[in-house]
C-alpha atoms as a PDB file:
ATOM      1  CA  UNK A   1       0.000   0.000   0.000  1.00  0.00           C
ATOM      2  CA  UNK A   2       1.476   3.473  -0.877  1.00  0.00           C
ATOM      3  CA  UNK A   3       1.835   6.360   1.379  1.00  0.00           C
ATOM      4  CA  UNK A   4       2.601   4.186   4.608  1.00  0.00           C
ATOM      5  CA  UNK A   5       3.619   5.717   7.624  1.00  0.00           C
ATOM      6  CA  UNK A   6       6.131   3.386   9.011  1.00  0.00           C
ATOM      7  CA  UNK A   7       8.963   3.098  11.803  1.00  0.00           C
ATOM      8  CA  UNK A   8      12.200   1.902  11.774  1.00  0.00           C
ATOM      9  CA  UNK A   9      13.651   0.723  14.961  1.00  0.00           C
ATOM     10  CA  UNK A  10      17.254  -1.153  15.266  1.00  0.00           C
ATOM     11  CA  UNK A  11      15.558  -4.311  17.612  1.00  0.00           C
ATOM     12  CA  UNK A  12      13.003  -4.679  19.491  1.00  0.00           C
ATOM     13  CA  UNK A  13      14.590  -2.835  23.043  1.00  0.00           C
ATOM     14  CA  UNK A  14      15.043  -0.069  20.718  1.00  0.00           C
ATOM     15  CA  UNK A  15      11.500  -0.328  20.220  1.00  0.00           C
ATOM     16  CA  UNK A  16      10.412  -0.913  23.663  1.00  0.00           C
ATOM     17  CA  UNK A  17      12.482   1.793  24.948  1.00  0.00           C
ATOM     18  CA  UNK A  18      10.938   4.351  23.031  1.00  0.00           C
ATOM     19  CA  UNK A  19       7.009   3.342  23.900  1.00  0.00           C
ATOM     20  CA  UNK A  20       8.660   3.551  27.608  1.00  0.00           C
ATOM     21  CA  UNK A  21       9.911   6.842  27.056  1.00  0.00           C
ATOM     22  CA  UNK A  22       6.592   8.076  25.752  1.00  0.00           C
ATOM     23  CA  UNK A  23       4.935   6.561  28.650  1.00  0.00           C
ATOM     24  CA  UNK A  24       7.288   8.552  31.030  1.00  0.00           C
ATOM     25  CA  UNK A  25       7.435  11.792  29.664  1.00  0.00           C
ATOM     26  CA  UNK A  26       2.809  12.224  30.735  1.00  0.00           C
ATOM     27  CA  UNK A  27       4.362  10.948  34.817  1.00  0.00           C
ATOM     28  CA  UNK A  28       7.291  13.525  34.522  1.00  0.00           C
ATOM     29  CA  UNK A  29       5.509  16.202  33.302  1.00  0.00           C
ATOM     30  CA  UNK A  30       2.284  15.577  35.170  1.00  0.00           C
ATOM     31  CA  UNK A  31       3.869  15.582  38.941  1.00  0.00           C
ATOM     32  CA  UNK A  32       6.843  18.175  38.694  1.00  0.00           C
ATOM     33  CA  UNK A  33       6.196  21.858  40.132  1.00  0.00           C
ATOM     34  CA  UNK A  34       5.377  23.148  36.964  1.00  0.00           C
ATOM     35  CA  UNK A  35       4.673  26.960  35.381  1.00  0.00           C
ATOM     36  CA  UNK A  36       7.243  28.370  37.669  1.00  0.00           C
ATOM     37  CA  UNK A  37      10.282  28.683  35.647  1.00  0.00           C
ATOM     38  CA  UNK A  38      11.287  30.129  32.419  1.00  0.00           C
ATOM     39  CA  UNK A  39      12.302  26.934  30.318  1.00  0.00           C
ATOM     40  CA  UNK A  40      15.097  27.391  27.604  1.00  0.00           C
ATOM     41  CA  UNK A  41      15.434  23.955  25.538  1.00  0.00           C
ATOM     42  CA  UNK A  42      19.192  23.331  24.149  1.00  0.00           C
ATOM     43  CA  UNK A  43      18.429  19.879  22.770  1.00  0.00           C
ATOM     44  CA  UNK A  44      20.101  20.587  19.158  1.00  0.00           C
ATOM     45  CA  UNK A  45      22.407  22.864  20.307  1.00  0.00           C
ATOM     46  CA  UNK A  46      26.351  22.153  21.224  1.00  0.00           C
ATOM     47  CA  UNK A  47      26.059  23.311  24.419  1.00  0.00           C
ATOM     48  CA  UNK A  48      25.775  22.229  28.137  1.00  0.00           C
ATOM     49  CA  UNK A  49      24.910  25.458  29.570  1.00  0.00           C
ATOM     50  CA  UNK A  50      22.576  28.561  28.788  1.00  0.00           C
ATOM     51  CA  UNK A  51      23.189  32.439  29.523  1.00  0.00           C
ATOM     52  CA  UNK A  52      20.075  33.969  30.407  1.00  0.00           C
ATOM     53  CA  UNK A  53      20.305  37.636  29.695  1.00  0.00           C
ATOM     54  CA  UNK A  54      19.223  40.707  32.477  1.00  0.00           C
ATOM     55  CA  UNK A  55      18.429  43.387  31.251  1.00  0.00           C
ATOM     56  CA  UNK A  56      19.316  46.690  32.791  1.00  0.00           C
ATOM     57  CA  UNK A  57      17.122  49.461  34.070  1.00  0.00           C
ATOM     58  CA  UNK A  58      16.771  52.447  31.673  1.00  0.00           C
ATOM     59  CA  UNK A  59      15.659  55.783  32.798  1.00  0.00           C
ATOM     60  CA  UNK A  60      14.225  58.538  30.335  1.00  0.00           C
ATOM     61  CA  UNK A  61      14.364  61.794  30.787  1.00  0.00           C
ATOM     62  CA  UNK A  62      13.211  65.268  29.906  1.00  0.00           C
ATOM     63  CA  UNK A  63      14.678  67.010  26.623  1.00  0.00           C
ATOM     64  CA  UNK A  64      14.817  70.620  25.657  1.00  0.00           C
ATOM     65  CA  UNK A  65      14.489  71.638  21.922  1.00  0.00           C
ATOM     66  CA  UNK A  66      17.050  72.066  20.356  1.00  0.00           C
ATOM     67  CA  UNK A  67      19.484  70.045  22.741  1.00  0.00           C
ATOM     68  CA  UNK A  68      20.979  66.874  21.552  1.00  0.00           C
ATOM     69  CA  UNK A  69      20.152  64.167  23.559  1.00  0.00           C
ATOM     70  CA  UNK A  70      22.976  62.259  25.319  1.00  0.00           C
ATOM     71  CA  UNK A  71      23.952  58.631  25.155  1.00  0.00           C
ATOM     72  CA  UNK A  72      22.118  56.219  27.621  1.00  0.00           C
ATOM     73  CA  UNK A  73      24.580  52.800  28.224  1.00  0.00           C
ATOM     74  CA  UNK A  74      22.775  49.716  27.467  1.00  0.00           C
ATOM     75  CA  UNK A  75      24.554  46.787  28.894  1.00  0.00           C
ATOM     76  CA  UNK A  76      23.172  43.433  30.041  1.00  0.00           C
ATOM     77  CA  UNK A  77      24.334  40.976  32.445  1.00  0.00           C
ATOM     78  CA  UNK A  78      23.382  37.528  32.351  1.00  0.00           C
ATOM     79  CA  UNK A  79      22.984  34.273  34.378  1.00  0.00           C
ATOM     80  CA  UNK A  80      24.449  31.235  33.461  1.00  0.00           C
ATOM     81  CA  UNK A  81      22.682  27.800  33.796  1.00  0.00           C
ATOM     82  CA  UNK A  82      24.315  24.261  33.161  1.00  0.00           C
ATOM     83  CA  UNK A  83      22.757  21.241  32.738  1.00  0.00           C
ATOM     84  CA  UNK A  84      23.404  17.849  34.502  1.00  0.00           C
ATOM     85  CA  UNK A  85      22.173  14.342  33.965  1.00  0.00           C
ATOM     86  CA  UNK A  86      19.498  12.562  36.864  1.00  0.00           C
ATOM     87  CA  UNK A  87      18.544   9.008  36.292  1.00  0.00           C
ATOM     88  CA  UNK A  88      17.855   5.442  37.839  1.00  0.00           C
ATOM     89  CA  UNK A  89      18.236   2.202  36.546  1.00  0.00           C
ATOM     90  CA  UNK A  90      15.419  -0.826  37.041  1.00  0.00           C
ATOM     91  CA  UNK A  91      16.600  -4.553  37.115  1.00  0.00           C
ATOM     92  CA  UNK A  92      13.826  -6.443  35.772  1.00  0.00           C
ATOM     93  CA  UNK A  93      14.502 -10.212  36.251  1.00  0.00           C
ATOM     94  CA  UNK A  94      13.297 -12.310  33.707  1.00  0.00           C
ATOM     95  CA  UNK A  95      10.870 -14.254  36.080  1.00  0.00           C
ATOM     96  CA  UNK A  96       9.557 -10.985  37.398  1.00  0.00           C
ATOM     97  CA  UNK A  97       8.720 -10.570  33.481  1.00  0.00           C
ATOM     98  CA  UNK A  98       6.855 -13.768  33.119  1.00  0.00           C
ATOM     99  CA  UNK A  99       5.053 -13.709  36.533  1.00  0.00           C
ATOM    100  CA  UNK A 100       2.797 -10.607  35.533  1.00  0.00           C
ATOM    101  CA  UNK A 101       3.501  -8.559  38.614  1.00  0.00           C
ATOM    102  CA  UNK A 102       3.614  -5.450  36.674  1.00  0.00           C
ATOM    103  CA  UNK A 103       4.444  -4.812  33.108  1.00  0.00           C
ATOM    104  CA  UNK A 104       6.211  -1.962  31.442  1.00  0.00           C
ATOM    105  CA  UNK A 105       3.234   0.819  31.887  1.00  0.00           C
ATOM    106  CA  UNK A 106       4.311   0.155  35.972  1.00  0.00           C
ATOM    107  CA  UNK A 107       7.827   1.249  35.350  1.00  0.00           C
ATOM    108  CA  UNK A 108       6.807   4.130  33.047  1.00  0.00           C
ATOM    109  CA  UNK A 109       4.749   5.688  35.657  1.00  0.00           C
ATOM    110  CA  UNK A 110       6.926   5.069  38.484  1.00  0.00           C
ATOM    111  CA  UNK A 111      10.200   6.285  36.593  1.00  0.00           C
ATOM    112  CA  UNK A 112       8.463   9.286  35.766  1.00  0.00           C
ATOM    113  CA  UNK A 113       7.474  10.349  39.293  1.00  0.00           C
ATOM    114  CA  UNK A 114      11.056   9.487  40.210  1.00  0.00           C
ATOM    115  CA  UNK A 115      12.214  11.839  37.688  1.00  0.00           C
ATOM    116  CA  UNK A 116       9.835  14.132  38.631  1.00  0.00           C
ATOM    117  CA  UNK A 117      10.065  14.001  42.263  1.00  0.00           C
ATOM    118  CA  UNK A 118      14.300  14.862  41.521  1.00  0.00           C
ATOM    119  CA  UNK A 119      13.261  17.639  39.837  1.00  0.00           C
ATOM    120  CA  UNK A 120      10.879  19.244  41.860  1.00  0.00           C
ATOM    121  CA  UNK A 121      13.371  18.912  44.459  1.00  0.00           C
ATOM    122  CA  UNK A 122      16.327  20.667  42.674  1.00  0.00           C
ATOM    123  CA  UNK A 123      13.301  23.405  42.251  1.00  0.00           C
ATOM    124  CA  UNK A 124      12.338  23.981  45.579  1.00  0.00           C
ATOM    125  CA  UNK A 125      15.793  23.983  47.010  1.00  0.00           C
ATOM    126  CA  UNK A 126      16.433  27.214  45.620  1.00  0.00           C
ATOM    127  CA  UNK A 127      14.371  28.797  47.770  1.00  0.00           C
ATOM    128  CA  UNK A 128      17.046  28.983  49.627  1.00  0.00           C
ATOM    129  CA  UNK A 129      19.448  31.134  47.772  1.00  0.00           C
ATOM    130  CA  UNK A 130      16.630  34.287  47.544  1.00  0.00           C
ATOM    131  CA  UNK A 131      18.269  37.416  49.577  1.00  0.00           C
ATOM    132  CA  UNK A 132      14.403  38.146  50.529  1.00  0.00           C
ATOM    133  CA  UNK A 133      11.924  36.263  52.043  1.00  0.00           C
ATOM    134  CA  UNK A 134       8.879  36.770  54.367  1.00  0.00           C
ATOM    135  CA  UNK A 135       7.379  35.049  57.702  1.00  0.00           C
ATOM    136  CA  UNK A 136      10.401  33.999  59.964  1.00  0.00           C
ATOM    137  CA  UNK A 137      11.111  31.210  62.095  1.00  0.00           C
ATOM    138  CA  UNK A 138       9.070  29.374  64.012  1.00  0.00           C
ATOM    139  CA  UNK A 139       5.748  31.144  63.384  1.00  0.00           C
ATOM    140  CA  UNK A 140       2.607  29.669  61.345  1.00  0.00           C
ATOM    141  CA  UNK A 141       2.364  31.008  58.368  1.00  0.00           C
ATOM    142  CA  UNK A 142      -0.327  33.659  58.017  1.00  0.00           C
ATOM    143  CA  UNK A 143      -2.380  35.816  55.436  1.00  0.00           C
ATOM    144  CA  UNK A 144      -0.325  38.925  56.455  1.00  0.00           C
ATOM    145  CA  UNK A 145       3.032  36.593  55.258  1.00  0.00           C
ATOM    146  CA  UNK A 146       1.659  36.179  52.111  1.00  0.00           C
ATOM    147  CA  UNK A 147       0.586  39.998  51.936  1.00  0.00           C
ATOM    148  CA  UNK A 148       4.110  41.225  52.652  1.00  0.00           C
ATOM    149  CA  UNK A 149       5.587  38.932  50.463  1.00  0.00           C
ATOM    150  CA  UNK A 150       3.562  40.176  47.171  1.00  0.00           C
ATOM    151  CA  UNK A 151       4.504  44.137  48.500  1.00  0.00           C
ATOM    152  CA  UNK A 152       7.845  43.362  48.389  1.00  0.00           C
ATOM    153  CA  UNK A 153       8.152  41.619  44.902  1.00  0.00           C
ATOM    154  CA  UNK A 154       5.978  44.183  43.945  1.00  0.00           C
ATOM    155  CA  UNK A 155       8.301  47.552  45.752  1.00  0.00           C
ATOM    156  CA  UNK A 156      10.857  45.655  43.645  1.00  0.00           C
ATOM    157  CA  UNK A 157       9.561  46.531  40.225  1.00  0.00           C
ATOM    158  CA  UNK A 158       8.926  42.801  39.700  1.00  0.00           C
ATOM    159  CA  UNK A 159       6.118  42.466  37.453  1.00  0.00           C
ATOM    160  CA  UNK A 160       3.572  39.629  37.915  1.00  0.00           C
ATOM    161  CA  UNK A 161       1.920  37.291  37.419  1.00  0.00           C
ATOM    162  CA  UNK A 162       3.617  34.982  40.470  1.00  0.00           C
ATOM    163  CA  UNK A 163       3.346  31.702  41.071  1.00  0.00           C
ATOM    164  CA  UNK A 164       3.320  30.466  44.976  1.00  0.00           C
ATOM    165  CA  UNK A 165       4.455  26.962  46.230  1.00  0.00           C
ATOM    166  CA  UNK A 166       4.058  25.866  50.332  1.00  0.00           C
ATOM    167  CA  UNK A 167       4.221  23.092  52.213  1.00  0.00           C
ATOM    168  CA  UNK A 168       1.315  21.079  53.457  1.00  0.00           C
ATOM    169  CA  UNK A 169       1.796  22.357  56.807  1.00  0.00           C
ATOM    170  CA  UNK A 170       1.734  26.236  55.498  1.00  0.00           C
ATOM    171  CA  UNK A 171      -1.015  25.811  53.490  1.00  0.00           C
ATOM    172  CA  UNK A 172      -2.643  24.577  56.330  1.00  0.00           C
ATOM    173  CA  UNK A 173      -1.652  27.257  58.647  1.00  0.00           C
ATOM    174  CA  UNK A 174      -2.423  29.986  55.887  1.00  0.00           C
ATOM    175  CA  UNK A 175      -6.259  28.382  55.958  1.00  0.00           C
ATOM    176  CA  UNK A 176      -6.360  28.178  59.564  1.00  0.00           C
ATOM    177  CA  UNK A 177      -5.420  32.262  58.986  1.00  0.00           C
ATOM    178  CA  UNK A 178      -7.457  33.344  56.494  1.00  0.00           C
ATOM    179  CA  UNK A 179     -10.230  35.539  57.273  1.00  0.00           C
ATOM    180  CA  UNK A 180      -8.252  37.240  60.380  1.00  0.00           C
ATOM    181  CA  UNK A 181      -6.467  40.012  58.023  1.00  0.00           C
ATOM    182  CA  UNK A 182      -9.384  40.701  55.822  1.00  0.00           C
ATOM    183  CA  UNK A 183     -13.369  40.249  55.627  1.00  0.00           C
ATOM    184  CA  UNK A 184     -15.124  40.641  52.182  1.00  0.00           C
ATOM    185  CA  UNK A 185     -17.011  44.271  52.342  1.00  0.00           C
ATOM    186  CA  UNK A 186     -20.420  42.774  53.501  1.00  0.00           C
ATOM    187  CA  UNK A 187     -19.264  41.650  56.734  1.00  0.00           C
ATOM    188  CA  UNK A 188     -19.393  37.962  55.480  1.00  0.00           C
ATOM    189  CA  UNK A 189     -15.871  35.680  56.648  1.00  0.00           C
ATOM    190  CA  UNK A 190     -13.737  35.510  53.853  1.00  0.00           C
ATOM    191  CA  UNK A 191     -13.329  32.014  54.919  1.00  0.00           C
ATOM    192  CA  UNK A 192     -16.368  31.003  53.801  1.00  0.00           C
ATOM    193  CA  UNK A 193     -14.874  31.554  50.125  1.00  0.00           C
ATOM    194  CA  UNK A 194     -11.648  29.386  50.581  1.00  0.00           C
ATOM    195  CA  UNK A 195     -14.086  26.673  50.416  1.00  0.00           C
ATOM    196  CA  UNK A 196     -12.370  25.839  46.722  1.00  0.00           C
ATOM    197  CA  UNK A 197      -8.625  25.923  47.824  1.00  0.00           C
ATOM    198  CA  UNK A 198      -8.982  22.007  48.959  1.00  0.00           C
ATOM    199  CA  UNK A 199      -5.408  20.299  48.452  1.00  0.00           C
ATOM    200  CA  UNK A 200      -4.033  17.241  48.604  1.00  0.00           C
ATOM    201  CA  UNK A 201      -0.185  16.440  48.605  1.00  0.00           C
ATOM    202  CA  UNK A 202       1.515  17.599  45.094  1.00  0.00           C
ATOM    203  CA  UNK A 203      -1.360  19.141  43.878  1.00  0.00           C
ATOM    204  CA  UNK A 204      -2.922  23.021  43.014  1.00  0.00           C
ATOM    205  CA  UNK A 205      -4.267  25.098  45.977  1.00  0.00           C
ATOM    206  CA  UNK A 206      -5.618  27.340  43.546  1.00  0.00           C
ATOM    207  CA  UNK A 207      -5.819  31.469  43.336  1.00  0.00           C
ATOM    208  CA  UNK A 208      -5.448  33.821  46.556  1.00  0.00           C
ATOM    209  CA  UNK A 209      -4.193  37.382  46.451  1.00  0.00           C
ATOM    210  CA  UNK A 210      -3.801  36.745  41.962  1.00  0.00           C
ATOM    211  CA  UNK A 211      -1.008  34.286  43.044  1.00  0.00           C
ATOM    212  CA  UNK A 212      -1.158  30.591  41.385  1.00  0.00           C
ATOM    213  CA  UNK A 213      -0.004  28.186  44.673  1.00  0.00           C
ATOM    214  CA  UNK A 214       1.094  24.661  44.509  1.00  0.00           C
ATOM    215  CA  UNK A 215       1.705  22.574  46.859  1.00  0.00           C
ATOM    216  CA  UNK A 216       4.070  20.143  47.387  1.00  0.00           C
ATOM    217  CA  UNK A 217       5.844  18.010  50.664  1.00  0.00           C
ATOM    218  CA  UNK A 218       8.890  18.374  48.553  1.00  0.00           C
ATOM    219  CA  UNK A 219       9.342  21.843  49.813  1.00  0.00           C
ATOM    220  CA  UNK A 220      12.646  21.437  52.274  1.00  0.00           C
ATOM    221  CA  UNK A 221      13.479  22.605  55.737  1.00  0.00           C
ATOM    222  CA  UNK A 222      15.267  25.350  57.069  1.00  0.00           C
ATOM    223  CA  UNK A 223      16.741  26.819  60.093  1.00  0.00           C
ATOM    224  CA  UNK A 224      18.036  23.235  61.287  1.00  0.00           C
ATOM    225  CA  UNK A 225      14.949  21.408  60.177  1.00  0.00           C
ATOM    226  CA  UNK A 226      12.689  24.345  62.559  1.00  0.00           C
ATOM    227  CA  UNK A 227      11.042  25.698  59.560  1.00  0.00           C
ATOM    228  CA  UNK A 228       9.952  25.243  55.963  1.00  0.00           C
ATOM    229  CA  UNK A 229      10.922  27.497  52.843  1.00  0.00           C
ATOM    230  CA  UNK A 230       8.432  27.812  50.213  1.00  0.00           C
ATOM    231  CA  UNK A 231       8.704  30.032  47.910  1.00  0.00           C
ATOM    232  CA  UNK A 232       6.994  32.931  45.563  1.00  0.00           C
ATOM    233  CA  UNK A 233       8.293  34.132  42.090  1.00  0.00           C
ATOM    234  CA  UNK A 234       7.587  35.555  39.298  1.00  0.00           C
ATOM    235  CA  UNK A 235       8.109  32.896  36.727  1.00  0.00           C
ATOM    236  CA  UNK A 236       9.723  34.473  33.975  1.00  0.00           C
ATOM    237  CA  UNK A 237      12.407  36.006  35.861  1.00  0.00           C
ATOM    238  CA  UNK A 238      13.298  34.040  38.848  1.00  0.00           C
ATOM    239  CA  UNK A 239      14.020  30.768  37.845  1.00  0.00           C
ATOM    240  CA  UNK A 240      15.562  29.415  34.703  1.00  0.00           C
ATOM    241  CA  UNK A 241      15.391  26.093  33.513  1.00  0.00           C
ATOM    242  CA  UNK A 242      17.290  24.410  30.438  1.00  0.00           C
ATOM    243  CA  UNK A 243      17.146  21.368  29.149  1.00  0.00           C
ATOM    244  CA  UNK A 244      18.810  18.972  27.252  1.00  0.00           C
ATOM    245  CA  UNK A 245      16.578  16.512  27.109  1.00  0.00           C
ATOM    246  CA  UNK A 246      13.693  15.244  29.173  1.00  0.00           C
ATOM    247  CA  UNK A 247      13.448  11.792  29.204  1.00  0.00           C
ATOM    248  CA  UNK A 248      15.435   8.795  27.826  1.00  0.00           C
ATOM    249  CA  UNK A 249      15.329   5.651  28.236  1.00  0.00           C
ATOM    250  CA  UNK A 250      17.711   2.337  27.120  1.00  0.00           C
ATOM    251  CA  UNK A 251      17.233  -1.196  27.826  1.00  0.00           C
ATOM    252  CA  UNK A 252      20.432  -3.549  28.126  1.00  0.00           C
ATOM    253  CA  UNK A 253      20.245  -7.207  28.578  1.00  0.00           C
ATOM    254  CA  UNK A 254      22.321  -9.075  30.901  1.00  0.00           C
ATOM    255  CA  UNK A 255      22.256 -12.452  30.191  1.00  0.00           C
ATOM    256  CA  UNK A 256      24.033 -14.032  32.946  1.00  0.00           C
ATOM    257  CA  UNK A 257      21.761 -12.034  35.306  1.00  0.00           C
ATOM    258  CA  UNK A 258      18.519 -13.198  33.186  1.00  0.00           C
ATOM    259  CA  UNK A 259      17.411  -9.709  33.487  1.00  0.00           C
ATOM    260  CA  UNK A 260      16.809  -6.462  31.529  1.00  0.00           C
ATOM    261  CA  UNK A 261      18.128  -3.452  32.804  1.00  0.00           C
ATOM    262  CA  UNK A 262      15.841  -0.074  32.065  1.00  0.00           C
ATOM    263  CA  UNK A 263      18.266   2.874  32.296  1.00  0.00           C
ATOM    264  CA  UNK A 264      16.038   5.954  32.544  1.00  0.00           C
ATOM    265  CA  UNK A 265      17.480   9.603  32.775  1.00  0.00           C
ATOM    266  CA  UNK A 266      16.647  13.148  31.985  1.00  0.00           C
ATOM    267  CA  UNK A 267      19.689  15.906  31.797  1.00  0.00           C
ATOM    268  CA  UNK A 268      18.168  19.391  32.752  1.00  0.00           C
ATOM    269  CA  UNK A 269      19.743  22.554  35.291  1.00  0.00           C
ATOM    270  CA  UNK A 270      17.764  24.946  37.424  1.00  0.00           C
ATOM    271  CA  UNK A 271      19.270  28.249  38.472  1.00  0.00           C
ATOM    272  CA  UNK A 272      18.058  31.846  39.808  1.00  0.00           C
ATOM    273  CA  UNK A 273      18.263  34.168  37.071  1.00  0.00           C
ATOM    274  CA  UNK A 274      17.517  37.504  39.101  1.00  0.00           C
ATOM    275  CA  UNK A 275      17.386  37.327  42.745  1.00  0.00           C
ATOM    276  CA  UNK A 276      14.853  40.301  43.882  1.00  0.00           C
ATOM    277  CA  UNK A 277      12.085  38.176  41.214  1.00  0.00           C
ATOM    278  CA  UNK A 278      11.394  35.585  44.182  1.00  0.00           C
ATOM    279  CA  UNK A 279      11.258  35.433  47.628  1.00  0.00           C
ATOM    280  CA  UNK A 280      11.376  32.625  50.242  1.00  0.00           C
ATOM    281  CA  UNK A 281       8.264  31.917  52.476  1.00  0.00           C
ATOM    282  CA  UNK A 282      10.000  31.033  55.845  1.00  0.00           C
ATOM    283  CA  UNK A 283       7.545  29.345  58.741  1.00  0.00           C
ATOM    284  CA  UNK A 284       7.567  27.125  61.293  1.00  0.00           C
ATOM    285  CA  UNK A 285       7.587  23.303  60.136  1.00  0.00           C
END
């Protein structure tokens, strides 16, 4: 038949690694900490590392007829972000194959939340490394946290929209809070309305204060394990993620082990890009 769309694969691992890959990329995708970075891909290009460019400030000012207007400098700085490889590797026996215990959709889905859970890791960890922050240590968080953190972005000349990640235990504290700062102007609790922002672990929280929050238990501790440090940022500016690619995945057989191995890795970096476009949320663990 003419005009067939065919494939070409080298054996039948080559085959099988690629329908694994495909079955990945929906897991790694699907449970990362997603929309808060701006994402550079550097898959076709000779590189292992991105430059990010800043741009500068500029300042206009007023002109007088007749008066030639003077130079203004122009001259970016950038941030630098270099990619490294993340993997594991699965030992599949070949009487695990045979004893349908699981089949290759199992591993799929599992190697993608490992691959996500790594990354979304490497994400929240830079909380760390923002100069500002807001709550402090040992408090719950509260609505007036949140508050100060958006002024400050915001005194900052950071334009929005941010995106918002917290900790189970924050986002339950911010609930718990919510309502004490602010009432709606007919005198109704504004608790009443937060009926929506229902979480469970990894998932969305939803809109407060024109923030997009996340949460995730993958947001680390701080201050000796006291505290933990979400984070806020403005996604376009804070955080800059390249990659080189997402997900791969190679089977090798070892005979003499009657087993397949299922190497699966993704080779991506995460770095600030401007340090007043994010913030740390900092409150008691």
């Amino acid at each position: 038949m003419a005009n067939e769309i065919t494939t070409t694969t080298a054996d039948d691992l080559l085959l099988a690694a690629t329908l694994l890959a495909s079955d990945i990329l929906p897991n790694f995708y699907g449970n990362m900490v997603r929309g808060m970075v701006r994402y550079s891909d550097i898959s076709g290009a000779p590189a292992k590392a991105k430059d990010f460019p800043i741009m500068p400030a500029l300042s206009a000012g007023s002109l007088a007829e007749g008066v030639d207007m003077g130079n203004t400098a122009f001259a970016t700085t950038k941030a630098t972000v270099t990619v490294g490889e993340v993997g594991l590797l699965l030992t599949v026996t070949d009487l695990l194959s045979v004893s349908d215990i699981v089949d290759d959709g199992t591993y799929a889905i599992e190697g993608g939340k490992a691959l996500a859970t790594k990354y979304s890791t490497d994400l929240l960890a830079l909380a760390a490394g923002f100069s500002n922050s807001t709550g402090a240590t040992g408090i719950n968080l509260s609505e007036a946290n949140i508050i100060d953190g958006l002024v400050t972005l915001a005194a900052a000349g950071v334009n929005g929209p941010y995106e918002g990640v917290l900790h189970p235990r924050q986002w339950a504290d911010l609930i718990a809070d919510i309502g004490t700062t602010i009432t709606t102007s007919g005198g109704a609790s504004l608790r009443g309305g937060t009926n929506e922002l229902t979480v469970g672990s990894d998932s969305g929280l939803g809109t407060l204060y024109g923030v997009s929050w996340q949460v995730s238990h993958l947001v680390p501790t701080a201050n000796a394990g006291a505290d933990r440090a979400g984070m806020i940022v403005a996604p376009q500016y804070a955080i800059g993620h390249v990659s080189k690619w997402d997900a791969r995945v190679e089977f090798e057989r070892d005979a003499s082990l009657r087993a397949r191995e299922i190497a699966i890795t993704a080779c991506y970096g995460l770095g600030e890009l401007r340090d007043a476009a994010g913030l740390g949320v900092i409150t008691d663990a």
